[in-house]
Structures are given as C-alpha cells and as structure tokens.
PDB file of N, CA and C in Angstrom:
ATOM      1  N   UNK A   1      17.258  -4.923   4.956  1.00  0.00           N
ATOM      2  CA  UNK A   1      17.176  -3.468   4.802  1.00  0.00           C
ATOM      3  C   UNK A   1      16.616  -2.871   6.097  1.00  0.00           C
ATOM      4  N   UNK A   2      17.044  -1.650   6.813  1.00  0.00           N
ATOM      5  CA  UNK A   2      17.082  -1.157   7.874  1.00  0.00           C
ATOM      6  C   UNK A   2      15.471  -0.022   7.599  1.00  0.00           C
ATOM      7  N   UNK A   3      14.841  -0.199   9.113  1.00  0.00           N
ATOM      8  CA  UNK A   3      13.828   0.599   8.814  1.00  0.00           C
ATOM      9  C   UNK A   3      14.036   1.758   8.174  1.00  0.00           C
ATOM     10  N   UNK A   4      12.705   2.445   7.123  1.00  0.00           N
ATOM     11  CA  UNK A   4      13.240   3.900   6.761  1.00  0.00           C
ATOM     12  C   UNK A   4      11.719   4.285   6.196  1.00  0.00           C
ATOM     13  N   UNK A   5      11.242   5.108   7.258  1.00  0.00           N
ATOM     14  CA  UNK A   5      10.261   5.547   6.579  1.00  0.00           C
ATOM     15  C   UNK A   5      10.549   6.765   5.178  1.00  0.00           C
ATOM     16  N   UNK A   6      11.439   7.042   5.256  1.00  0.00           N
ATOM     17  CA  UNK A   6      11.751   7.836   3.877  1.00  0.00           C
ATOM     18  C   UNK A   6      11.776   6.822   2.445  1.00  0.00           C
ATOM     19  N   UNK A   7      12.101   5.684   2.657  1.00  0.00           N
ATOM     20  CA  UNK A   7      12.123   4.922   1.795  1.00  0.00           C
ATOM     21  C   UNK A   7      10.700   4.364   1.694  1.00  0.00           C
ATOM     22  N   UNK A   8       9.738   4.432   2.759  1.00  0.00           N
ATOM     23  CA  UNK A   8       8.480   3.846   2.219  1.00  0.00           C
ATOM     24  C   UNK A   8       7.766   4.572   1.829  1.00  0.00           C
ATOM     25  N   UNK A   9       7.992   6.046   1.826  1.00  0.00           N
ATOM     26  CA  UNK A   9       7.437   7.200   0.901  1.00  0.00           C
ATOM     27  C   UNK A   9       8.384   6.883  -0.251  1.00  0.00           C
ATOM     28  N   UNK A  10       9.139   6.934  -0.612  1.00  0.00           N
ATOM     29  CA  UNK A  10      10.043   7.005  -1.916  1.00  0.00           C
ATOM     30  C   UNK A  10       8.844   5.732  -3.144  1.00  0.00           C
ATOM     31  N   UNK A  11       9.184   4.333  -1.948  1.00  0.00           N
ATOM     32  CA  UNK A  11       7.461   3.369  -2.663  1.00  0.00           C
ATOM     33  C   UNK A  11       6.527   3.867  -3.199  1.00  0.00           C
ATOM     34  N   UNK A  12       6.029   4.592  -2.416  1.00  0.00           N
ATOM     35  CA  UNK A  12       4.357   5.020  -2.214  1.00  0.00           C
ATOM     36  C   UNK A  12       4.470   5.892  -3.646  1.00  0.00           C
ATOM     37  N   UNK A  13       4.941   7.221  -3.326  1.00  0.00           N
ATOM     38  CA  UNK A  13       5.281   7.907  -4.489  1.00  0.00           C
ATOM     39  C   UNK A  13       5.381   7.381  -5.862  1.00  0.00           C
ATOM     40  N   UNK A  14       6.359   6.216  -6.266  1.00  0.00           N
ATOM     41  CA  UNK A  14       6.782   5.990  -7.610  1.00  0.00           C
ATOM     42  C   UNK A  14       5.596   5.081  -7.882  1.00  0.00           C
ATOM     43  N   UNK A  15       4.894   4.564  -6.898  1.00  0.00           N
ATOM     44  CA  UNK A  15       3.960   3.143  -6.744  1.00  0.00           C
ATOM     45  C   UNK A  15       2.594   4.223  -7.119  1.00  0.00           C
ATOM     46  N   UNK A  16       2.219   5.212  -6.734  1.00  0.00           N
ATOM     47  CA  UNK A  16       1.332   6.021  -7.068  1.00  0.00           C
ATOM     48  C   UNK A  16       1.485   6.623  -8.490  1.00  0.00           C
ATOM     49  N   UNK A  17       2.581   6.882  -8.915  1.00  0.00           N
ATOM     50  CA  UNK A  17       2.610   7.514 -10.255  1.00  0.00           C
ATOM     51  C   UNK A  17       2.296   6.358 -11.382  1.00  0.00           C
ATOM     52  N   UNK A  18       2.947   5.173 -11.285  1.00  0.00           N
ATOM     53  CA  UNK A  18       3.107   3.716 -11.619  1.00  0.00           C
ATOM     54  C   UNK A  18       1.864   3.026 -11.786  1.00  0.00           C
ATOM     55  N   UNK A  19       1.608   2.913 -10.925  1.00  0.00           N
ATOM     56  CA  UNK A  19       0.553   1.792 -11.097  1.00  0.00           C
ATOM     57  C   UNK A  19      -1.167   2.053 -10.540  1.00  0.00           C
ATOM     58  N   UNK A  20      -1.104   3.619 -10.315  1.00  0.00           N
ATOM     59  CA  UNK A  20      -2.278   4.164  -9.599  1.00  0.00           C
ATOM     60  C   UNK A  20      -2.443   5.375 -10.634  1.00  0.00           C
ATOM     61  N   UNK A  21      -1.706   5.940 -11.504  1.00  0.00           N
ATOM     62  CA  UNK A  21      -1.851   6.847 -12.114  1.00  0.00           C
ATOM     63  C   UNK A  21      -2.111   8.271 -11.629  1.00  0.00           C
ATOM     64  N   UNK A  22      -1.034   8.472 -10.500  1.00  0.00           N
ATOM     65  CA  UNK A  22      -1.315   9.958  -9.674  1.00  0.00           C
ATOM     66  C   UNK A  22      -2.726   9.984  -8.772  1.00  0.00           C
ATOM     67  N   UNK A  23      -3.593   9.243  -8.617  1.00  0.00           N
ATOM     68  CA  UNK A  23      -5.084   9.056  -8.568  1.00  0.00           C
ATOM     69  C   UNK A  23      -4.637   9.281  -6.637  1.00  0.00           C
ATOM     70  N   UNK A  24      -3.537   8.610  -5.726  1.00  0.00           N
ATOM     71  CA  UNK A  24      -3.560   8.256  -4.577  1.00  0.00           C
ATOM     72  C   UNK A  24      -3.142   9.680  -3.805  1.00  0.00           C
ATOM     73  N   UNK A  25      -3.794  10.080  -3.150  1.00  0.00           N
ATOM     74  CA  UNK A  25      -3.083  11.483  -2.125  1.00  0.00           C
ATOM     75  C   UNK A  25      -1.849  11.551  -2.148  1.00  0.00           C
ATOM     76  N   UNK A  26      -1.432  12.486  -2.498  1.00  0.00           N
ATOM     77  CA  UNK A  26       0.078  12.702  -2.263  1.00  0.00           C
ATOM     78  C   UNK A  26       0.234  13.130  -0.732  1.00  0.00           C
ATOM     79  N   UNK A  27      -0.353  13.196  -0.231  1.00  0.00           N
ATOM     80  CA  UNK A  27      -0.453  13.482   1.727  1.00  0.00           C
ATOM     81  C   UNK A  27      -0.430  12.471   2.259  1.00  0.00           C
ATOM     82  N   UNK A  28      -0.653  11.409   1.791  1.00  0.00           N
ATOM     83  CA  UNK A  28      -1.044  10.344   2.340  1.00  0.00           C
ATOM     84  C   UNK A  28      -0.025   9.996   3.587  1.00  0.00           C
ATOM     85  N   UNK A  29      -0.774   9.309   4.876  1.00  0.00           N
ATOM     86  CA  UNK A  29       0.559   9.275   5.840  1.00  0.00           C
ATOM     87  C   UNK A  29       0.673   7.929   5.995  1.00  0.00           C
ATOM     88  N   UNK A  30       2.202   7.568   5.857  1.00  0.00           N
ATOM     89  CA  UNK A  30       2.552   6.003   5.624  1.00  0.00           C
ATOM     90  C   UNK A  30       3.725   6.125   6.902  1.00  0.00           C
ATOM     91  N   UNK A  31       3.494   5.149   7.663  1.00  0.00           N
ATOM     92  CA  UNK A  31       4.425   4.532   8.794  1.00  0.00           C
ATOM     93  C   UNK A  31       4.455   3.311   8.987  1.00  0.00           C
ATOM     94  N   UNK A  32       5.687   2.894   9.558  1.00  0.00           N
ATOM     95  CA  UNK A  32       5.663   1.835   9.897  1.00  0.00           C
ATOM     96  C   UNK A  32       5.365   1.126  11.540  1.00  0.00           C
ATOM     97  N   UNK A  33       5.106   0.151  12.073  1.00  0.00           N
ATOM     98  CA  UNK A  33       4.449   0.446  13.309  1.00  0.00           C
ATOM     99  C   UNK A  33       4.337  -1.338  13.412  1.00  0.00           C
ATOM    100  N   UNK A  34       4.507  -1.781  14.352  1.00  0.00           N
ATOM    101  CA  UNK A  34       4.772  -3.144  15.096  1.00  0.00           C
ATOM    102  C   UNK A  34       2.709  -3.438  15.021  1.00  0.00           C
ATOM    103  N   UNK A  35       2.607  -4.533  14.328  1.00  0.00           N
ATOM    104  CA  UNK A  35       1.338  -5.309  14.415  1.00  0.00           C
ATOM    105  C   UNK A  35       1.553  -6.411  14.335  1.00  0.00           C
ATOM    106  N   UNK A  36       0.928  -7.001  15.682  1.00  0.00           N
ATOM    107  CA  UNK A  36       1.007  -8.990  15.430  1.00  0.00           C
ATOM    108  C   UNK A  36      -0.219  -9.329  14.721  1.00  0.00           C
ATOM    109  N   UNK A  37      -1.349  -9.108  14.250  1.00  0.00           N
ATOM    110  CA  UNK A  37      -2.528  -9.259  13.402  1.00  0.00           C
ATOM    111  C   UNK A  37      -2.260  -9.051  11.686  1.00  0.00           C
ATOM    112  N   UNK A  38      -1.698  -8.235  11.202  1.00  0.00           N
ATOM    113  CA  UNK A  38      -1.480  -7.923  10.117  1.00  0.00           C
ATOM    114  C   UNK A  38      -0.340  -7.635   9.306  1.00  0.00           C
ATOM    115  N   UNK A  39      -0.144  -7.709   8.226  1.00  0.00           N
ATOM    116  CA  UNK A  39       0.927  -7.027   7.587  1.00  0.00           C
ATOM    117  C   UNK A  39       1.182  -5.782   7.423  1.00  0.00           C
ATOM    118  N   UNK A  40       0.168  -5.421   6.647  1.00  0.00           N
ATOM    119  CA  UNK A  40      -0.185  -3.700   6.807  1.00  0.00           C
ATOM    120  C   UNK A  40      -1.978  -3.230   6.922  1.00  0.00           C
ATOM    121  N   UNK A  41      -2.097  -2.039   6.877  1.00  0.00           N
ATOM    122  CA  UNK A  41      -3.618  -1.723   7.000  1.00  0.00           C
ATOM    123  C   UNK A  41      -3.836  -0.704   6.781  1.00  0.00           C
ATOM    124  N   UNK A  42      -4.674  -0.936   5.847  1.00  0.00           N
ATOM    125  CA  UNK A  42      -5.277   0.870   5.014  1.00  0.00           C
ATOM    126  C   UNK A  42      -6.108   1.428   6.060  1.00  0.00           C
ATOM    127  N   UNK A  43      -6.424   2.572   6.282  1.00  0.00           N
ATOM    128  CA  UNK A  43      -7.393   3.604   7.156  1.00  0.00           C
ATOM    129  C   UNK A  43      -7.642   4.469   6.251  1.00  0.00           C
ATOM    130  N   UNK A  44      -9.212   5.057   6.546  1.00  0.00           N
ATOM    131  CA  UNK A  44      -9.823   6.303   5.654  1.00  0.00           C
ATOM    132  C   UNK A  44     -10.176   6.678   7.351  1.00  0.00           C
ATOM    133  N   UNK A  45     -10.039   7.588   7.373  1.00  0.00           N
ATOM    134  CA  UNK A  45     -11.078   8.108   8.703  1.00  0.00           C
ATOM    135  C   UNK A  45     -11.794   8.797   7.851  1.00  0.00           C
ATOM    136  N   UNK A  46     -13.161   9.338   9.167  1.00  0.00           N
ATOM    137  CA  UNK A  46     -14.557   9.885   8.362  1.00  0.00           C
ATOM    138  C   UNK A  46     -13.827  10.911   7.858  1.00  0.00           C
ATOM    139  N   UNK A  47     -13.295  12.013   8.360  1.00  0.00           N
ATOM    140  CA  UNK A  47     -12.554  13.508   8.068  1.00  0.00           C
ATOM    141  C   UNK A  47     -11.958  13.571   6.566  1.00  0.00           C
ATOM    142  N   UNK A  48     -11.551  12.590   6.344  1.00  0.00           N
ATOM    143  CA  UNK A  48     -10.802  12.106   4.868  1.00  0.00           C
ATOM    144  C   UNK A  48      -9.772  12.271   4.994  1.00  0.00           C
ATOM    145  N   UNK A  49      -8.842  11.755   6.293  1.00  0.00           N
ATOM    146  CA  UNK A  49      -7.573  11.612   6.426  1.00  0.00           C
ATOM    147  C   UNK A  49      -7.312  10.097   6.382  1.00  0.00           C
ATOM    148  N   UNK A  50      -6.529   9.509   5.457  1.00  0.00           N
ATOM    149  CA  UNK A  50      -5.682   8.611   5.077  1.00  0.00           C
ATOM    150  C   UNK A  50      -4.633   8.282   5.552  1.00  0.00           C
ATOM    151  N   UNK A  51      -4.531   6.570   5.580  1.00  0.00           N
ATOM    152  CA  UNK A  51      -3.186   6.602   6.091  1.00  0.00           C
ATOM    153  C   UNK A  51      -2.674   4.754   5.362  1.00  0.00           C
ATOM    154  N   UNK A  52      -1.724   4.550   5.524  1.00  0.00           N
ATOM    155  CA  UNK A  52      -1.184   2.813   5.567  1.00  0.00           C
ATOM    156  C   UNK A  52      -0.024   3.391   6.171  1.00  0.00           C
ATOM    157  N   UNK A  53      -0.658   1.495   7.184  1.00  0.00           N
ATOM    158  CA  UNK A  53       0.344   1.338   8.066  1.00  0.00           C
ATOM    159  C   UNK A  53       1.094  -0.079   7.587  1.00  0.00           C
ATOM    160  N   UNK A  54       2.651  -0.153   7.720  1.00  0.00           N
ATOM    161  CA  UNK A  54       3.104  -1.595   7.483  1.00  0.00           C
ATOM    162  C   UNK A  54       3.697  -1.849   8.876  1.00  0.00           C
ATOM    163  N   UNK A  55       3.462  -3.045   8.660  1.00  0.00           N
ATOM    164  CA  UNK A  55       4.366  -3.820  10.522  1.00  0.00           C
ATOM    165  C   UNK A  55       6.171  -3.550  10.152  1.00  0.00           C
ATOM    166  N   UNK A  56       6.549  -3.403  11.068  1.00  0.00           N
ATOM    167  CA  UNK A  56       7.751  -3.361  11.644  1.00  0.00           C
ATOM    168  C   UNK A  56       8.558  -4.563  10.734  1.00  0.00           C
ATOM    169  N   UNK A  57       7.775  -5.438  11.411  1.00  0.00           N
ATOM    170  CA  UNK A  57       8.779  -6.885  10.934  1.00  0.00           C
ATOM    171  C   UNK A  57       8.851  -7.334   9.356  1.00  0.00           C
ATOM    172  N   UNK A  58       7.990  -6.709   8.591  1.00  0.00           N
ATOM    173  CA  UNK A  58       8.449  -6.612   7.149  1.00  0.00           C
ATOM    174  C   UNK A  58       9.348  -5.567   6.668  1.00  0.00           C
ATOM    175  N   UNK A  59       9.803  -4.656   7.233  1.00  0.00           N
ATOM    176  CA  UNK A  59      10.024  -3.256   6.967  1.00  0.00           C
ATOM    177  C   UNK A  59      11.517  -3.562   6.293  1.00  0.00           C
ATOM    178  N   UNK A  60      10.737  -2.431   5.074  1.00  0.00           N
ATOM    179  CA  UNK A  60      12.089  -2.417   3.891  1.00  0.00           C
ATOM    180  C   UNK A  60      12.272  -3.997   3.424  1.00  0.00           C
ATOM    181  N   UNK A  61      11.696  -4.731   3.218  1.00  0.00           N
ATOM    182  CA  UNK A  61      11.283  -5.819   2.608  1.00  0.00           C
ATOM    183  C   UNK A  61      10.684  -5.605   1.207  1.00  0.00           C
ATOM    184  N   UNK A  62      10.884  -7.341   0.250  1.00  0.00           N
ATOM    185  CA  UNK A  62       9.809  -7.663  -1.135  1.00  0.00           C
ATOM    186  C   UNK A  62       8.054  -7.554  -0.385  1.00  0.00           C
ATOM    187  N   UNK A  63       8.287  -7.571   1.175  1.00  0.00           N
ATOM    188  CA  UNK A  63       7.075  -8.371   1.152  1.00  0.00           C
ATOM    189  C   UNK A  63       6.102  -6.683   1.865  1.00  0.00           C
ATOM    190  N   UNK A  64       6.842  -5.721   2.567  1.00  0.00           N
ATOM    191  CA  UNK A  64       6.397  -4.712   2.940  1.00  0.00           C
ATOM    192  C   UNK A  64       6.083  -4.069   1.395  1.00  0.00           C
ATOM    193  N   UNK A  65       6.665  -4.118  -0.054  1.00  0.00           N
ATOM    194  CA  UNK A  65       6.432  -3.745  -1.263  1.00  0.00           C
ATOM    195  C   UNK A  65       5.319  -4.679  -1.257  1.00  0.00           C
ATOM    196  N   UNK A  66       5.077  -5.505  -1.606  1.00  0.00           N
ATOM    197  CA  UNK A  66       3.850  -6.410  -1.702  1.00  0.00           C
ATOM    198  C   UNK A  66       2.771  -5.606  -1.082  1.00  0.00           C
ATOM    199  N   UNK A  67       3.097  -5.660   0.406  1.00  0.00           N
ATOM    200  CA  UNK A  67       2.036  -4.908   1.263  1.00  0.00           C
ATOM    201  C   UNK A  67       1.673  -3.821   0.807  1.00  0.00           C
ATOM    202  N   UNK A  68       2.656  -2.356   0.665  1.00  0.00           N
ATOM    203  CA  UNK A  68       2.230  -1.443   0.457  1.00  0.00           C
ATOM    204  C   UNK A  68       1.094  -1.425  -1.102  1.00  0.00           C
ATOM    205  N   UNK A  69       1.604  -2.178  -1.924  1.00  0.00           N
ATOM    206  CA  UNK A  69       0.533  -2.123  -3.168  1.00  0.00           C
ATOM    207  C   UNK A  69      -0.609  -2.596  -2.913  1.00  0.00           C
ATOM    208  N   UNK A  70      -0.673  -3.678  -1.818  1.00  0.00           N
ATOM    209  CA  UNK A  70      -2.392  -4.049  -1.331  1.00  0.00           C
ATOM    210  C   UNK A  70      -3.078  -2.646  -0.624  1.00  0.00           C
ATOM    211  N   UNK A  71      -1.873  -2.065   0.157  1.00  0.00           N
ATOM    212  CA  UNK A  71      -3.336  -1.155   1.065  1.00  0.00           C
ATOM    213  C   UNK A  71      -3.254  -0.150   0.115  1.00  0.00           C
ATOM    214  N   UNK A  72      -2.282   0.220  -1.123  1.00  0.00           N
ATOM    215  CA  UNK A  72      -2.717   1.465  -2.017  1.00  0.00           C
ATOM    216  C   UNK A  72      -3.709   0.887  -2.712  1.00  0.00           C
ATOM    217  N   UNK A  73      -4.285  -0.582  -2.870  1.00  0.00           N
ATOM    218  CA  UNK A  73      -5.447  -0.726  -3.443  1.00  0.00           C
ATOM    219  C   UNK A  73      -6.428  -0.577  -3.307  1.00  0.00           C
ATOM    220  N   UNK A  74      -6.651  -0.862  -1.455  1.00  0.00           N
ATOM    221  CA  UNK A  74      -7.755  -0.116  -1.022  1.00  0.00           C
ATOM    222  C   UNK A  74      -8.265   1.125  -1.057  1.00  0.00           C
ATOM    223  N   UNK A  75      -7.277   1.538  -0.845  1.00  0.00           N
ATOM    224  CA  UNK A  75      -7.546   3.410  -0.948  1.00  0.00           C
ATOM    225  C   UNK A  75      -7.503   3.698  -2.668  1.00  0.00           C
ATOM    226  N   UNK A  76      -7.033   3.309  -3.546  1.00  0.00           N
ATOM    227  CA  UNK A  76      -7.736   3.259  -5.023  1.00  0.00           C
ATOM    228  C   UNK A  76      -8.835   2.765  -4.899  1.00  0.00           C
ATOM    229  N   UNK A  77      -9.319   1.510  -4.722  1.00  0.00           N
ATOM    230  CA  UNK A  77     -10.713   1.365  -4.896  1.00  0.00           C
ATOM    231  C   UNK A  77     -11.880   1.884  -4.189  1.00  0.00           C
ATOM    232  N   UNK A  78     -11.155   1.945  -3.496  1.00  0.00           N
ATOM    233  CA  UNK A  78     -12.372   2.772  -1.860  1.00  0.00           C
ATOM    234  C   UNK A  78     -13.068   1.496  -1.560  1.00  0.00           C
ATOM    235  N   UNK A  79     -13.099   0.217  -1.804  1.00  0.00           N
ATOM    236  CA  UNK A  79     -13.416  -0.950  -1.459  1.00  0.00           C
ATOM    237  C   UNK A  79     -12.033  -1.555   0.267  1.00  0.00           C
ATOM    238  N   UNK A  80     -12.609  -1.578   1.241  1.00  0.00           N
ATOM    239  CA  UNK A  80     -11.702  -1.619   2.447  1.00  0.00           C
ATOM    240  C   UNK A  80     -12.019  -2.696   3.358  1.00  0.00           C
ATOM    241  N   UNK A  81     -12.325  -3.843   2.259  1.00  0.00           N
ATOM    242  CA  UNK A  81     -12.768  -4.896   2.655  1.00  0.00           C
ATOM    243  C   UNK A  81     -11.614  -5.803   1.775  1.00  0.00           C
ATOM    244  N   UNK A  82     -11.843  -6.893   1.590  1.00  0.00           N
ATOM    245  CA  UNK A  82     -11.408  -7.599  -0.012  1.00  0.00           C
ATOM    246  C   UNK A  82     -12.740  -8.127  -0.773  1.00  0.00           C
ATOM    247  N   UNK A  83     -13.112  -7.147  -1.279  1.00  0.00           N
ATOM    248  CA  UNK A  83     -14.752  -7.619  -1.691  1.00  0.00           C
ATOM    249  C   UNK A  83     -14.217  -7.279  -3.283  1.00  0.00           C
ATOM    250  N   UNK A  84     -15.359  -7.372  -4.109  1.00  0.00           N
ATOM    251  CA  UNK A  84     -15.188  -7.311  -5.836  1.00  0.00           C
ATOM    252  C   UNK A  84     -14.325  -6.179  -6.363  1.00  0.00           C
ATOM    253  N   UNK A  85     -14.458  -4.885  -5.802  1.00  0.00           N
ATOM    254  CA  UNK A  85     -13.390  -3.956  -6.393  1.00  0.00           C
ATOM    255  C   UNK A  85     -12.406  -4.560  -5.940  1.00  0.00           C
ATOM    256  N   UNK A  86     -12.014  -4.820  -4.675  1.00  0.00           N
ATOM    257  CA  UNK A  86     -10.528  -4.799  -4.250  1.00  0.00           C
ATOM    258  C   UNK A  86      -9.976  -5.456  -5.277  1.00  0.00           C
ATOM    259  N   UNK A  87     -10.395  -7.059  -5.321  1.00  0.00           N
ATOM    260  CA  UNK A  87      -9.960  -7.845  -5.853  1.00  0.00           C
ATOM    261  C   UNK A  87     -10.011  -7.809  -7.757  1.00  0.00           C
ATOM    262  N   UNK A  88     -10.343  -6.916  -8.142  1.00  0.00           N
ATOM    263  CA  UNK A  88     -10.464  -6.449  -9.426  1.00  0.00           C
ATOM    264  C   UNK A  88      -9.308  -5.690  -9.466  1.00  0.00           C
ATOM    265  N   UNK A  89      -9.062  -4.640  -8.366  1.00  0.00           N
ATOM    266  CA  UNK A  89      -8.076  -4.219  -8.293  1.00  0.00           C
ATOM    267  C   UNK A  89      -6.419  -4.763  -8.734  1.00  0.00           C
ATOM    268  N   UNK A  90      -6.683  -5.919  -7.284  1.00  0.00           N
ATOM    269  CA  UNK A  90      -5.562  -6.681  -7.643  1.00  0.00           C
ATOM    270  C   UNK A  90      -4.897  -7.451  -8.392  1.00  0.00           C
ATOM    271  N   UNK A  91      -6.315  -7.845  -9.384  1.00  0.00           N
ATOM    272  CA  UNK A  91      -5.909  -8.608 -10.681  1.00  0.00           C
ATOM    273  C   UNK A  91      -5.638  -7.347 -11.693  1.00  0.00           C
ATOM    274  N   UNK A  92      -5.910  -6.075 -12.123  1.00  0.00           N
ATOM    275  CA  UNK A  92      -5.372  -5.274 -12.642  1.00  0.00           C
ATOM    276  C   UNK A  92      -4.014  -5.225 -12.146  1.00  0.00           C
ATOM    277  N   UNK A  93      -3.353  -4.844 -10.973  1.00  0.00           N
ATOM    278  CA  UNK A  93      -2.187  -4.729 -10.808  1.00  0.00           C
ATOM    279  C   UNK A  93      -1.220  -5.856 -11.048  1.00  0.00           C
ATOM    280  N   UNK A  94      -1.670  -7.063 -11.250  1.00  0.00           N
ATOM    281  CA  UNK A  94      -0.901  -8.294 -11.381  1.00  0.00           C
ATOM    282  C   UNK A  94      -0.963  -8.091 -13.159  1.00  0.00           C
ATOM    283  N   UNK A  95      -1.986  -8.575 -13.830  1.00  0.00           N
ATOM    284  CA  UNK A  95      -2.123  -8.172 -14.664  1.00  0.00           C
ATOM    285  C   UNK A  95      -1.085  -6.716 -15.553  1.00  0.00           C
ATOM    286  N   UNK A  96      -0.699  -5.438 -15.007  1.00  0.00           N
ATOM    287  CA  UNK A  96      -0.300  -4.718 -15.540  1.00  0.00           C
ATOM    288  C   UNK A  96       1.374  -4.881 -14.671  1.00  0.00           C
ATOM    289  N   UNK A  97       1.972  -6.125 -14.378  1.00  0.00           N
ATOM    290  CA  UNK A  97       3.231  -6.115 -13.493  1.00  0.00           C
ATOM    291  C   UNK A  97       3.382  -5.527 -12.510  1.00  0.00           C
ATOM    292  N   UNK A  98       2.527  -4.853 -11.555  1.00  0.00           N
ATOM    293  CA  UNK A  98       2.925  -4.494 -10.346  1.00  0.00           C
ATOM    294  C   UNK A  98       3.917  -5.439  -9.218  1.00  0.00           C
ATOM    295  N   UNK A  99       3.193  -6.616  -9.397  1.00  0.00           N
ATOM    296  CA  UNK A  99       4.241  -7.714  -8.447  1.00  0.00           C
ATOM    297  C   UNK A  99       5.214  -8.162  -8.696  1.00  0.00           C
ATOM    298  N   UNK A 100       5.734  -8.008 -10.543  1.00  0.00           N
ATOM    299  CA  UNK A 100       6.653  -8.682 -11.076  1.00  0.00           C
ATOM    300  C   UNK A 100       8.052  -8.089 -10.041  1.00  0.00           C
ATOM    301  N   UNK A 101       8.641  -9.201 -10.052  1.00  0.00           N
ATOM    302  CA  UNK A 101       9.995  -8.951  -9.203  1.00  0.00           C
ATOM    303  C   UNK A 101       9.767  -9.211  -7.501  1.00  0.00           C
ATOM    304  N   UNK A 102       8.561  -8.324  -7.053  1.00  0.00           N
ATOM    305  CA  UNK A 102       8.749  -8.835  -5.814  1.00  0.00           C
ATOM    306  C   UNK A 102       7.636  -9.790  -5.259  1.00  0.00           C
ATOM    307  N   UNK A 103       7.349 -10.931  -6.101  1.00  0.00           N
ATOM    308  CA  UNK A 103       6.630 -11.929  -5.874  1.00  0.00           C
ATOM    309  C   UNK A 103       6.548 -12.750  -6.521  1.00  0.00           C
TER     310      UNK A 103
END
C-alpha cells in the first residue's frame, strides 16, 4: 500500500471512535516521516500539542496499524513511557480486539 497520509487519518479517526471512545484529539497531527530508531512515536509537547509519528517504511501497512494503536495508547493513557498504564492499556486493547486481524 502506497504512502497516504489521508489514510492514516482515516485509522486514527475510526481507531479513536473504536477503541478509545472519542477520548483522543480529533486535531491530533499524524504523519508519516523516515525513522531508523523506531516504528512510530507519540509526542505531547508542553503547549498541549500532540502528535504520532509512523516511519516511512511501515507506511500503509498491518504493522503501521499495529503502530498507530500503540502511540494512540500513549496519548490515552498519558503514560509515554511503557510503564503500568501503558501496558494496562495494551492489554485492554488486546483484550477488547483491537489487534485482531492485524496481528
């Protein structure tokens, strides 16, 4: 699948109504962007501007979907580490099928 950041808002969106319960900014700014360190990466700046970023080389991928539901976890939990919320997090979302299909 060919990059499309319209399509990783189209994610974010149904992935926010879904499995976050409207709770995630609808402003939120999601791009995609070349990282050799990571897959993707949640940001809060102090201001309370938000963002996830996914790498390039997953893009429009099962595994950039994977990604994007980890860094909407951070920014649900406000945990931006992988410390006890996160990971509470993520067993809720496994738990309620978030991964089913693309993992």
């Amino acid at each position: 699948m060919a990059l499309s950041h319209a399509q990783l808002r189209r994610w974010y969106v149904a992935y926010n109504k879904r499995w976050f319960g409207g709770k995630l900014p609808d402003d939120m700014d999601l791009f995609y962007a070349p990282d050799d360190k990571a897959h993707g990466l949640a940001i809060c700046h102090e201001n309370g501007e938000r963002m996830i970023k996914i790498d390039t080389a997953i893009a429009g991928s099962r595994w950039a979907k994977m990604t994007l539901l980890h860094e909407c976890n951070h920014h649900y939990t406000g945990d931006f580490t992988h410390g006890v919320r996160f990971q509470a997090g993520m067993a809720r979302l496994a738990t309620l099928g978030a991964f089913r299909g693309i993992w």
